[in-house]
Every structure is written in C-alpha cells, then in structure tokens.
N, C-alpha and C. Protein backbone atom coordinates (compact mmCIF):
# COMPACT_ATOMS: atom_id res chain seq x y z
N UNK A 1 0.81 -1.20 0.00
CA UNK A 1 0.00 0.00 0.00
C UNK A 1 0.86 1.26 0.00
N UNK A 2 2.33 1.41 0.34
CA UNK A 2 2.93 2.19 0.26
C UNK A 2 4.09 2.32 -0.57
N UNK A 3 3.86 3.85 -1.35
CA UNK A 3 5.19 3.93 -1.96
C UNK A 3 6.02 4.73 -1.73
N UNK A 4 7.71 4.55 -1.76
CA UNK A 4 8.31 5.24 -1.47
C UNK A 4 9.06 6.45 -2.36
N UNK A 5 9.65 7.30 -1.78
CA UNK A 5 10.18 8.34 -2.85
C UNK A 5 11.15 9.24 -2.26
N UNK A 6 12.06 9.34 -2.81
CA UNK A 6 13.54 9.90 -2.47
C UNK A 6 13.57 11.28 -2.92
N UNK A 7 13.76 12.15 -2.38
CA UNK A 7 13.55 13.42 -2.91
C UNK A 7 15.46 13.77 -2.56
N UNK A 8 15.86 14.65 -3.21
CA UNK A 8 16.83 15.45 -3.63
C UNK A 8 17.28 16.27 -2.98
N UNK A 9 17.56 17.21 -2.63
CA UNK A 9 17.57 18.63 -2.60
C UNK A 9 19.22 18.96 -3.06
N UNK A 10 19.32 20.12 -4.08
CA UNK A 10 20.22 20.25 -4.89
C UNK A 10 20.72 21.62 -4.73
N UNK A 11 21.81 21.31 -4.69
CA UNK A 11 22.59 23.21 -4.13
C UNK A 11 23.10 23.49 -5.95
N UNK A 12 22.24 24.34 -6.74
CA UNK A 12 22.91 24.12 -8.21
C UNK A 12 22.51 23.40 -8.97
N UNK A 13 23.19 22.75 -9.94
CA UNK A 13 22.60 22.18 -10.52
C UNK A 13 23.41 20.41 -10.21
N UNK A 14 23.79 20.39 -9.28
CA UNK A 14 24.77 18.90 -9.44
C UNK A 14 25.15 18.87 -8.37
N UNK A 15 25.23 19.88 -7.16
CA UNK A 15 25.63 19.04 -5.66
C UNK A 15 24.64 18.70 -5.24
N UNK A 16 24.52 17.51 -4.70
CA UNK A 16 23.47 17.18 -3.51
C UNK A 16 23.64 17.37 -2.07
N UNK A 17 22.68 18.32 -1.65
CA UNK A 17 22.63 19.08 -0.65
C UNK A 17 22.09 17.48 0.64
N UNK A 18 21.12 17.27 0.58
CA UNK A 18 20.39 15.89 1.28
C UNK A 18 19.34 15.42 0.99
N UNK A 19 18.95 14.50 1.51
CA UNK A 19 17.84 13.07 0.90
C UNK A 19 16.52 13.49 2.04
N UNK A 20 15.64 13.38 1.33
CA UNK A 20 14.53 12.88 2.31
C UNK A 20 13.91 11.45 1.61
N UNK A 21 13.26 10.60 2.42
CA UNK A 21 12.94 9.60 1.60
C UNK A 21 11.33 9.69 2.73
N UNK A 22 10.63 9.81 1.57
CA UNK A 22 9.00 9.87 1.60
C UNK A 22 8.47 8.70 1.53
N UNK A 23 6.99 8.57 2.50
CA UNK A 23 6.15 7.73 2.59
C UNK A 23 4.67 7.69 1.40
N UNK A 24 4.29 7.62 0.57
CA UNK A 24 3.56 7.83 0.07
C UNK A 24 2.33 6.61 0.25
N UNK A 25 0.99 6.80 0.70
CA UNK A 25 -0.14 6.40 1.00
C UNK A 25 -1.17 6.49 -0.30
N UNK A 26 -2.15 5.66 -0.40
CA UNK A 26 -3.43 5.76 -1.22
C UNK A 26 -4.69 6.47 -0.29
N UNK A 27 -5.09 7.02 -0.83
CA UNK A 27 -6.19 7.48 0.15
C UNK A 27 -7.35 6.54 0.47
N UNK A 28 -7.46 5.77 -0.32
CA UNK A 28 -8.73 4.83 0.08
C UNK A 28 -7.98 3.52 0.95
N UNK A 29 -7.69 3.32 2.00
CA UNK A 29 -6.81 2.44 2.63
C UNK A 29 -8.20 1.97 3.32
N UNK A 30 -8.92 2.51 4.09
CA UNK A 30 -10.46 1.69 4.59
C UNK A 30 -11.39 1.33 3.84
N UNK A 31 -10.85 1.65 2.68
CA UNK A 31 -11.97 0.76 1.29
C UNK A 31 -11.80 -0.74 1.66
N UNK A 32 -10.24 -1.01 2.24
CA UNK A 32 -10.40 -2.67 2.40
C UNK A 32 -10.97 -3.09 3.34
N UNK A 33 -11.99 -2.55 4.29
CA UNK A 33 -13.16 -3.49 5.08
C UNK A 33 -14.28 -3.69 4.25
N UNK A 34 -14.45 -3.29 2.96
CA UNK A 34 -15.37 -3.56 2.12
C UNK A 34 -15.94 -4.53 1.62
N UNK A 35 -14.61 -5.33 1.35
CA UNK A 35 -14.66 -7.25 1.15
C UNK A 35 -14.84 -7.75 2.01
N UNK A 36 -14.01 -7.30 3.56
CA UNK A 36 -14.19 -8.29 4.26
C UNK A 36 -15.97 -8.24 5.17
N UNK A 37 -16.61 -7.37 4.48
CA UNK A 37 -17.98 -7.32 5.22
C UNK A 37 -19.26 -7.66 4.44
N UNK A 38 -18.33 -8.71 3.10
CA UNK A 38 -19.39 -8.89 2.23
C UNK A 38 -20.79 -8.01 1.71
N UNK A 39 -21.96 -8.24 2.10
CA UNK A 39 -22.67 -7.78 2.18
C UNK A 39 -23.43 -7.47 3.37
N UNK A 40 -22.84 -7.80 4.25
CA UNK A 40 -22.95 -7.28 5.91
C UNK A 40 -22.79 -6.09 5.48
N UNK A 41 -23.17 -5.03 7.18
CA UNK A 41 -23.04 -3.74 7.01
C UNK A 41 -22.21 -3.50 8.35
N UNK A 42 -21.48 -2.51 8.22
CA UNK A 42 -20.42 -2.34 9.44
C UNK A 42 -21.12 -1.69 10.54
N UNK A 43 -21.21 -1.61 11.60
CA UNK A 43 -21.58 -0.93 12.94
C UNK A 43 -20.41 -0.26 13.07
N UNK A 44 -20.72 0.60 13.60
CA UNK A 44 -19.78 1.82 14.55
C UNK A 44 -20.16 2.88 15.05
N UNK A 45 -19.27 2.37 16.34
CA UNK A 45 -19.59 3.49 17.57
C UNK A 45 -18.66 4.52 17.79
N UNK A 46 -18.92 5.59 16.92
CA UNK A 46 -17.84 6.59 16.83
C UNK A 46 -18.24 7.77 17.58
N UNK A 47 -18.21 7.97 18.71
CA UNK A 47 -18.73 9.96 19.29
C UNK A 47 -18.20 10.69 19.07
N UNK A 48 -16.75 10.63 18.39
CA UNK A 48 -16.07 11.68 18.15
C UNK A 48 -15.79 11.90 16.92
N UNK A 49 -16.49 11.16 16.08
CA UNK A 49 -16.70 11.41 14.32
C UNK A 49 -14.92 10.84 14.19
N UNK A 50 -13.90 10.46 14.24
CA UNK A 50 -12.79 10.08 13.71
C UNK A 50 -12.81 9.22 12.85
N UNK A 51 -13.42 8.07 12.82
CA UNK A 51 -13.78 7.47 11.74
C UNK A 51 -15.42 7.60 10.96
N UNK A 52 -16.26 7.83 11.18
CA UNK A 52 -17.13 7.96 10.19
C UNK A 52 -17.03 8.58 9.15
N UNK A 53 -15.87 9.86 9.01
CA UNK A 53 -16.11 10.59 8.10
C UNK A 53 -14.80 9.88 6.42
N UNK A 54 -13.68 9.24 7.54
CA UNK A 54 -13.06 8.48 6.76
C UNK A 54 -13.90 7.55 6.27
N UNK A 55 -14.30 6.98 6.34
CA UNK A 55 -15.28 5.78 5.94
C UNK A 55 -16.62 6.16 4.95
N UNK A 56 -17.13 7.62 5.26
CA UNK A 56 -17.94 7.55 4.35
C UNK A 56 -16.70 8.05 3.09
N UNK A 57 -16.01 8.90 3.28
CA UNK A 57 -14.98 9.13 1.80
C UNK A 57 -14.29 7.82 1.45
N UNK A 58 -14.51 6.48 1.75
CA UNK A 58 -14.04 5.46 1.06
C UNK A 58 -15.17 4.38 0.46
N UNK A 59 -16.29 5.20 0.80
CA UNK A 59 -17.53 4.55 0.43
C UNK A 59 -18.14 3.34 1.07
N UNK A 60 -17.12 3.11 2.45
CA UNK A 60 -17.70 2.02 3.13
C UNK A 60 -19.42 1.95 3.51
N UNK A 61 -19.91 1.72 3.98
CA UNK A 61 -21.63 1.82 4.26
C UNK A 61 -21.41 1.32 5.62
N UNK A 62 -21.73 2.08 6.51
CA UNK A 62 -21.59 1.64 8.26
C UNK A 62 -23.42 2.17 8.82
N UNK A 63 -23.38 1.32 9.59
CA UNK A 63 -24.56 1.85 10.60
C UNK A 63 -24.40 2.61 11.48
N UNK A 64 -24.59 3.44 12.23
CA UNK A 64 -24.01 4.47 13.05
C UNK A 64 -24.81 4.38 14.56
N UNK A 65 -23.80 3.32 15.33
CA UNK A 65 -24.35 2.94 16.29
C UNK A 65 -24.19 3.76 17.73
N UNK A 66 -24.57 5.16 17.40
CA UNK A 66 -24.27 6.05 18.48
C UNK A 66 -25.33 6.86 18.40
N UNK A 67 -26.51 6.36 17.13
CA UNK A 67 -28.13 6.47 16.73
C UNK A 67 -28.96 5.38 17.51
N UNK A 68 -28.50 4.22 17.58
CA UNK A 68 -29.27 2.77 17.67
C UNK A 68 -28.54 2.34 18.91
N UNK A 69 -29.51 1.32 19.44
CA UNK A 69 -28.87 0.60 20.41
C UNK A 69 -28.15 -0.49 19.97
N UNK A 70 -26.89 -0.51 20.59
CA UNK A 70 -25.79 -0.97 20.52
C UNK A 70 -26.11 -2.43 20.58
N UNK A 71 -26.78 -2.87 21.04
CA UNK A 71 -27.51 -4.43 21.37
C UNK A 71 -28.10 -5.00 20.62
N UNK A 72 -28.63 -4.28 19.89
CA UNK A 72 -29.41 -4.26 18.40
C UNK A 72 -28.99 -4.63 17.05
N UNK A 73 -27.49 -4.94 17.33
CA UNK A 73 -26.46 -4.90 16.50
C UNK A 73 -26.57 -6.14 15.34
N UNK A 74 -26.74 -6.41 14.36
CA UNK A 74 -26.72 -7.90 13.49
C UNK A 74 -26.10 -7.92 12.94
N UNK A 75 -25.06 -7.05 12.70
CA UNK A 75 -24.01 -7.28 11.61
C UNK A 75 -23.16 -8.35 11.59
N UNK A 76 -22.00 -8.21 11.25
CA UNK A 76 -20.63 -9.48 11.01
C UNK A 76 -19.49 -8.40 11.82
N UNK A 77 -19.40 -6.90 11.66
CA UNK A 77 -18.02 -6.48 12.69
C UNK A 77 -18.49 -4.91 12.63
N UNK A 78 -18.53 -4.55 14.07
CA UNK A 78 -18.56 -3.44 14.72
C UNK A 78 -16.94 -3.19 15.17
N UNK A 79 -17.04 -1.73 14.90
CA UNK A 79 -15.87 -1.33 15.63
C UNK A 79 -16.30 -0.50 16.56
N UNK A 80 -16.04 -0.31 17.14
CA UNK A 80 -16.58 0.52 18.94
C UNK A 80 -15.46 1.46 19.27
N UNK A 81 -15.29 2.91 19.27
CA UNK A 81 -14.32 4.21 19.37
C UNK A 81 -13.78 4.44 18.08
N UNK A 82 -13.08 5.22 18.27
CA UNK A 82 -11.83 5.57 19.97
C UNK A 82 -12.53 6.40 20.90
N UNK A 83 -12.48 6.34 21.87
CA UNK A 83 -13.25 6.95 23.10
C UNK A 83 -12.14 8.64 23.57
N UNK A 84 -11.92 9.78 23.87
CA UNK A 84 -11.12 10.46 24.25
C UNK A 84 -10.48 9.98 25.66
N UNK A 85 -11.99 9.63 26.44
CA UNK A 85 -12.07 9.56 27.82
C UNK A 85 -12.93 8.51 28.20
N UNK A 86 -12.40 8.21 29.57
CA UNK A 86 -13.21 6.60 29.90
C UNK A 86 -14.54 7.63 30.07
N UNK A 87 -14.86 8.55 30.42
CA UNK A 87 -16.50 8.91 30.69
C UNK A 87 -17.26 9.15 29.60
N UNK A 88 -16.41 8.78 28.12
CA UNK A 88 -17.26 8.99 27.30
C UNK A 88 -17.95 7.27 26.76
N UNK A 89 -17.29 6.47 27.46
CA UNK A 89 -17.88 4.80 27.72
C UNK A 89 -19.15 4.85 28.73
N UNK A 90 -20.41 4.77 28.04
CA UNK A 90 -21.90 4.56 28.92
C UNK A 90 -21.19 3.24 29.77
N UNK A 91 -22.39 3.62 30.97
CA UNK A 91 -22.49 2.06 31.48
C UNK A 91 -22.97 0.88 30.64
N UNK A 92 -22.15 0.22 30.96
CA UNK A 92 -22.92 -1.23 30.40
C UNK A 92 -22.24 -1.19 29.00
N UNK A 93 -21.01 -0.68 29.01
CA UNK A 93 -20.51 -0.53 27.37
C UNK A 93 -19.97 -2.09 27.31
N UNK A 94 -19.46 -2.84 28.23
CA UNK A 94 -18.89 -4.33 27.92
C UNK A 94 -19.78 -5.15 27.86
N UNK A 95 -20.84 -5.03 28.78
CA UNK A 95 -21.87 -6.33 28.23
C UNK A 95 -22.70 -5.93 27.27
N UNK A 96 -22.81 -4.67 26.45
CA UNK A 96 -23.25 -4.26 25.07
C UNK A 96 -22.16 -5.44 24.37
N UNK A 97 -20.62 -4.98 24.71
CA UNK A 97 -20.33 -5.45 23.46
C UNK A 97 -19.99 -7.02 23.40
N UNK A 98 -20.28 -7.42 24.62
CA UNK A 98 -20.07 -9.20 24.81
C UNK A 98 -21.55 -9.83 24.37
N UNK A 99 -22.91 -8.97 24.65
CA UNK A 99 -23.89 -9.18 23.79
C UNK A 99 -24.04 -9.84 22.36
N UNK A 100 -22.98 -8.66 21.85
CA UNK A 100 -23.35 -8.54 20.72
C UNK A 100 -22.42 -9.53 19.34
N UNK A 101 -21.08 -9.50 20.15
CA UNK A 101 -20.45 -11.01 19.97
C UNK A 101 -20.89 -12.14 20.26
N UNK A 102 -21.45 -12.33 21.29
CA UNK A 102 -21.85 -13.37 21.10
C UNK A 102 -23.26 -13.79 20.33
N UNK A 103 -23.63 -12.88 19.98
CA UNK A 103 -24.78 -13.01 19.19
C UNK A 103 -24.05 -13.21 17.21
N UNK A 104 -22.61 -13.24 17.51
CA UNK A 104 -22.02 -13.64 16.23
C UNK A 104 -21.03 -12.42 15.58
N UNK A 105 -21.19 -10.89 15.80
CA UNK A 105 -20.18 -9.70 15.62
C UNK A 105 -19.12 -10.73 16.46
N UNK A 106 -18.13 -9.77 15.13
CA UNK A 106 -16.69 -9.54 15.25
C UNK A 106 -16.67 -8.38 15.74
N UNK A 107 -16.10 -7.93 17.06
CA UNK A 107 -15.47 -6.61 17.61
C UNK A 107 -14.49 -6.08 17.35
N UNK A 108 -14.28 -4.81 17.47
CA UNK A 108 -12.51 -4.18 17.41
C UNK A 108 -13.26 -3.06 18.25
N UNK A 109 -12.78 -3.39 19.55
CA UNK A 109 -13.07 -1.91 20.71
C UNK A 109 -11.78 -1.14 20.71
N UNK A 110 -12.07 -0.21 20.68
CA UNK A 110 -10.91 0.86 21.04
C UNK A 110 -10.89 1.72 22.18
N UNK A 111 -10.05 1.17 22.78
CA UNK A 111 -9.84 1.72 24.09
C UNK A 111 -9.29 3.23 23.97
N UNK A 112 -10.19 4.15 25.42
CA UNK A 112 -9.50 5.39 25.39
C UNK A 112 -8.19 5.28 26.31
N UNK A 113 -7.33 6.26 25.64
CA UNK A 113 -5.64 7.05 25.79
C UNK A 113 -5.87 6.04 27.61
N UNK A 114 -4.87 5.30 28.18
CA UNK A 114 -4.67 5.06 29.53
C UNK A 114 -4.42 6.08 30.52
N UNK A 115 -4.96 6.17 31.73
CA UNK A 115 -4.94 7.30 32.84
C UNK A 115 -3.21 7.09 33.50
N UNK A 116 -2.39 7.64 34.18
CA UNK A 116 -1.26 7.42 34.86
C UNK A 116 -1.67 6.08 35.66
N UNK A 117 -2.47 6.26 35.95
CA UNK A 117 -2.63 4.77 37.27
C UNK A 117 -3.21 3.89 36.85
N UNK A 118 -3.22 3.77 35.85
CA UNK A 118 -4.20 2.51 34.94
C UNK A 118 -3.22 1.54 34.99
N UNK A 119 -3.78 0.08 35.18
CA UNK A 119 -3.22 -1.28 35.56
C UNK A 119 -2.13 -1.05 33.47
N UNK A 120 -0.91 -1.73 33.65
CA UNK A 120 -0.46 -1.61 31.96
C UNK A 120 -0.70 -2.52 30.93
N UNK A 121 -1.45 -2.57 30.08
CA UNK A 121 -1.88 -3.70 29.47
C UNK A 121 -1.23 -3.93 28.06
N UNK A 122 -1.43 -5.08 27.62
CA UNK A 122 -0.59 -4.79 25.90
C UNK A 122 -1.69 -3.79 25.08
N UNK A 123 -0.70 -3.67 24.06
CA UNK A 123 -1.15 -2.82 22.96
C UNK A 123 -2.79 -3.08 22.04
N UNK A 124 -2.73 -4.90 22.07
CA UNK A 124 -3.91 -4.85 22.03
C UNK A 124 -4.02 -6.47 22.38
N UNK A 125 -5.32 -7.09 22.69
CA UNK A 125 -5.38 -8.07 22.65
C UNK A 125 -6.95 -9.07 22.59
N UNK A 126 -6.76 -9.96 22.24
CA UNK A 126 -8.24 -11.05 22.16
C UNK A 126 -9.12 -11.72 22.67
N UNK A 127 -10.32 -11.46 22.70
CA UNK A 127 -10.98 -11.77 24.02
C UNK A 127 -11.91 -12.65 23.30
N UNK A 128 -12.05 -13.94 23.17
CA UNK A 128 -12.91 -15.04 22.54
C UNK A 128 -14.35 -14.90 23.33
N UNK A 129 -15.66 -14.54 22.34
CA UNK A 129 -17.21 -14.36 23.46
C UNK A 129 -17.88 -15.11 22.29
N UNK A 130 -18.41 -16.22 22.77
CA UNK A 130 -18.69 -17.42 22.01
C UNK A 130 -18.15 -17.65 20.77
N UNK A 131 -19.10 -17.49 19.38
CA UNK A 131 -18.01 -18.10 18.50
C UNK A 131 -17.53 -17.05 17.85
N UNK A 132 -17.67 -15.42 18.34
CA UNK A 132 -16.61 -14.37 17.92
C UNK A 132 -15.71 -13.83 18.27
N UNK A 133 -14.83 -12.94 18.18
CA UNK A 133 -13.92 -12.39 18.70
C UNK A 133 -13.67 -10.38 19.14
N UNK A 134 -13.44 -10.52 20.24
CA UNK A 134 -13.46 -8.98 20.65
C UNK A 134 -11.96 -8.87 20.94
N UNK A 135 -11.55 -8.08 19.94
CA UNK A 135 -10.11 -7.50 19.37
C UNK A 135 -9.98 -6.04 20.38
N UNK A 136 -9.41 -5.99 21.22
CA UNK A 136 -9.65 -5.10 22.82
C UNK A 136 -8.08 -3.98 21.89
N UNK A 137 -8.37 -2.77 21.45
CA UNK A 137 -7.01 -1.98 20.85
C UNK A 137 -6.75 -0.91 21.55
N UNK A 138 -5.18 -0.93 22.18
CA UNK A 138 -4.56 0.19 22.46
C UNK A 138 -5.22 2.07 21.83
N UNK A 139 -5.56 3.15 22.08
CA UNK A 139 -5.66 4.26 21.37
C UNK A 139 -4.74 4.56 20.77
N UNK A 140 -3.48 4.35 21.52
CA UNK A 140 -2.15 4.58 20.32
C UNK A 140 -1.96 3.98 19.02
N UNK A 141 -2.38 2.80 18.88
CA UNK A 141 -2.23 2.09 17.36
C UNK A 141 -3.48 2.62 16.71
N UNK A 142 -4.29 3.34 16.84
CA UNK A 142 -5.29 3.81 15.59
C UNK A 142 -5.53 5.45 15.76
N UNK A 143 -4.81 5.91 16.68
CA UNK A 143 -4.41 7.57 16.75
C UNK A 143 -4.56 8.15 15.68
N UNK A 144 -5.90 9.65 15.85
CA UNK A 144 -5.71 10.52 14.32
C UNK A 144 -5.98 10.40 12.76
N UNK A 145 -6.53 8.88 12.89
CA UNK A 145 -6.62 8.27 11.43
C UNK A 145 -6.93 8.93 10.30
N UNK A 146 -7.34 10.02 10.50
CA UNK A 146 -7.39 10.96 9.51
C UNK A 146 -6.11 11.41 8.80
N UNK A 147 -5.12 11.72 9.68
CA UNK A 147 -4.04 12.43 9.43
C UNK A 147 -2.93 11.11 9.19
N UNK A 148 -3.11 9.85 9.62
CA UNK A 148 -2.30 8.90 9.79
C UNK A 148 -2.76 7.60 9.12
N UNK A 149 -1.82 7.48 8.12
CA UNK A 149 -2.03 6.03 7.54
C UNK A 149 -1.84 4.62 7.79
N UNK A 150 -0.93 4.75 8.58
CA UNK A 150 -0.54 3.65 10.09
C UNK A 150 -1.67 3.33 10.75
N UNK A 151 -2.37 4.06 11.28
CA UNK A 151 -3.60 4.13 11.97
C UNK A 151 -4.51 3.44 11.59
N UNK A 152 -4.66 3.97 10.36
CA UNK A 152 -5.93 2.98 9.17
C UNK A 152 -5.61 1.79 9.02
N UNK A 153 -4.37 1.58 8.65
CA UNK A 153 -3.81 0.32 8.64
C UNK A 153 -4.19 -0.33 9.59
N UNK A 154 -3.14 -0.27 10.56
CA UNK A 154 -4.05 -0.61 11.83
C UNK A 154 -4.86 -1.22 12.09
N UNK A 155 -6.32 -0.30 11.91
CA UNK A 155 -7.35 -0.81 11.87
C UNK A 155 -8.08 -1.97 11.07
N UNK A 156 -7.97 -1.64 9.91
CA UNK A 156 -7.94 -2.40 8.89
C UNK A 156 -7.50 -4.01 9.17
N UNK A 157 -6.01 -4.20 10.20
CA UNK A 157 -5.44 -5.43 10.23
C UNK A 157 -6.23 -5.85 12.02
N UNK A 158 -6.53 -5.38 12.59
CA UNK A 158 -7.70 -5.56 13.97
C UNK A 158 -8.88 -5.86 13.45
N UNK A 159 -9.34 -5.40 11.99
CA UNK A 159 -10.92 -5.80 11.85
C UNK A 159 -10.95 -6.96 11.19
N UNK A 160 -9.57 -7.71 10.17
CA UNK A 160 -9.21 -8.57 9.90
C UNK A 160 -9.27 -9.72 10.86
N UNK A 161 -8.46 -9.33 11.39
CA UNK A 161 -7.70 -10.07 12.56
C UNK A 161 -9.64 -10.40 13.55
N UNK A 162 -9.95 -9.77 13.69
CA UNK A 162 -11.76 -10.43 14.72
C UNK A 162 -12.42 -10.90 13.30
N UNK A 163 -12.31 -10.93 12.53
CA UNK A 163 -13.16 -11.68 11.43
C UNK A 163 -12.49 -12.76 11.42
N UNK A 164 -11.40 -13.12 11.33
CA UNK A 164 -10.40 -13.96 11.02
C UNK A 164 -8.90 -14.93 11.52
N UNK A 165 -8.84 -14.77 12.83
CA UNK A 165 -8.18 -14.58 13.69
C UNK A 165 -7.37 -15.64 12.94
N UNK A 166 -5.68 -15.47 13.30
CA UNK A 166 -4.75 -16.50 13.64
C UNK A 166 -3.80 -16.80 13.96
N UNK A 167 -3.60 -17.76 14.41
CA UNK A 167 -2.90 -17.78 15.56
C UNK A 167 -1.78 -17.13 16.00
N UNK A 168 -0.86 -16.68 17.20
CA UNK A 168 0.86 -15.72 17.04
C UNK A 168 1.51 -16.64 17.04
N UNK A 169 2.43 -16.45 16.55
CA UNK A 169 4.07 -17.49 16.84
C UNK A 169 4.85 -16.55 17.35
N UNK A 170 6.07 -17.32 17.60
CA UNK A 170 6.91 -16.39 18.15
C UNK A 170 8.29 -15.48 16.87
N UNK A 171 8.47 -14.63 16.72
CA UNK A 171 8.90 -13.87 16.02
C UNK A 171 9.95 -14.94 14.71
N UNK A 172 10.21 -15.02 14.11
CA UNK A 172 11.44 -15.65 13.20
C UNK A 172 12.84 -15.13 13.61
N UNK A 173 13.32 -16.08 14.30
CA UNK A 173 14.60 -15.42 15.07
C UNK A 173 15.74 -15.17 14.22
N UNK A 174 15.58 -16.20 12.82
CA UNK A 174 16.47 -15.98 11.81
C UNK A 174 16.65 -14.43 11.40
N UNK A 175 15.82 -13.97 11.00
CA UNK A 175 15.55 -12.46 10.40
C UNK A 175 15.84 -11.67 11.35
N UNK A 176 16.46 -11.76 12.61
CA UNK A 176 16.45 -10.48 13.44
C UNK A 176 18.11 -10.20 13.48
N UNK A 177 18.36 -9.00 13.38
CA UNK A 177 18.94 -8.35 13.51
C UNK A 177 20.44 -8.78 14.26
C-alpha cells in the first residue's frame, strides 16, 4: 500500500545538498473493510466522528451505532471508538459489546488514551465471546486516522484479525537483527 520516494535537494545544478525519503499512502486504505464485510453492514460506535467521516470518503456503508442501540447490533463487525475519555464509555458498554459477539459480531473496541494509574496492558489483545472475537485496541495504534495512515492500517489489520483470527508465533529469530 505504500510507496516510497527519495527526494533530492540540490545546491545548483549537481551538488546534492540531502535526501529525504518519503512515505507515500493511497487514500482509500479503509476501502479494504469492504470485502471483508461482504454484504454485511459495518456498525460503529464513533462519538467523536474520527472514523465515520473516513469511511464515508471510502464509500464504506456503516450503521451508526451512536443512533441505535448498541444491542441491536446484526451485523458481522462493529468497531466501537476511539473513546477520548473513559466517561465517554456509557455504562454497560462491555456487556453491550459481549452481547453482541456473542450473538455472532466480530469486535474491534478501542480503548481510550490510559490514565497514569491505569493497571499496563498490551497494545492490544483477544478476548474469545462465544463463536466471535473482541479484538480489545490500544488508542495509540489507531491515533488521528485521519491524518495517519498507520492508523488505518491498523485498523484495517484488527478488523481482519476479529473476522479472522490467527494464531501468534513467536517472532522468526532468523531475520532479526
């Protein structure tokens, strides 16, 4: 999805002054939950508009579950945040979303930014609620997605990943460094 590009900068016509080497992105990077939601329709619980507005400019079709009750849900994968603040999580936001997995959604919750005294948890991780999966994500790995293509990505590989889960191994020790 990314291309790269070496830019120049030239004192004259023939010294090279220094390199930048650029990231270049496609803009439709959340077009790819499109396949994976067949003809399902996506849920999302966005209050702070960060992703709805990406999503409608990639033409995804989401339900906008911050209209509807969250319980109500029939789709195949809801994504739930990013939240700013834990007070912007109603009560009863986990057994909404263990509901609703187990009623067959794939989850990707997004946890809000951690407080100083918050217990430290990984970045993200999998919580099996009958035969679906609730993909529990750090705020740092989908930060800004507007402005950040990492982010989308991101997401993109978490909404994968609860549709599809499999299994971790442990890193390829050959390839390291």
């Amino acid at each position: 999805a990314e291309t790269r590009f070496l830019i120049q900068w030239f004192a004259g016509t023939n010294r090279v002054m220094g390199e930048t080497e650029v990231l270049v992105y496609p803009t439709n990077l959340l077009g790819e939950l499109e396949p994976l939601l067949g003809e399902e329709i996506l849920g999302v619980l966005d209050l702070n508009n960060a992703l709805k507005p990406l999503l409608r400019q990639n033409h995804v079709e989401f339900s906008d579950l911050g209209k509807a009750a969250l319980e109500g849900f029939q789709g195949k994968l809801a994504i739930i945040g990013p939240f700013r603040t834990k007070a912007q999580m109603r009560e009863g936001l986990a057994q909404a979303i263990q509901k609703i997995a187990r009623k067959g959604a794939a989850v990707v919750w997004i946890q809000p930014p951690p407080e100083p005294k918050d217990q430290i948890k990984p970045s993200f991780y999998i919580v099996p609620e009958g035969k679906s999966l609730v993909v529990v994500v750090q705020s740092d790995l989908v930060a800004h997605p507007a402005g950040s293509p990492q982010s989308q990505l991101n997401l993109v590989y978490f909404c994968k990943l609860a549709l599809n889960p499999e299994p971790f191994s442990l890193p390829d020790l050959k390839t390291q460094p």
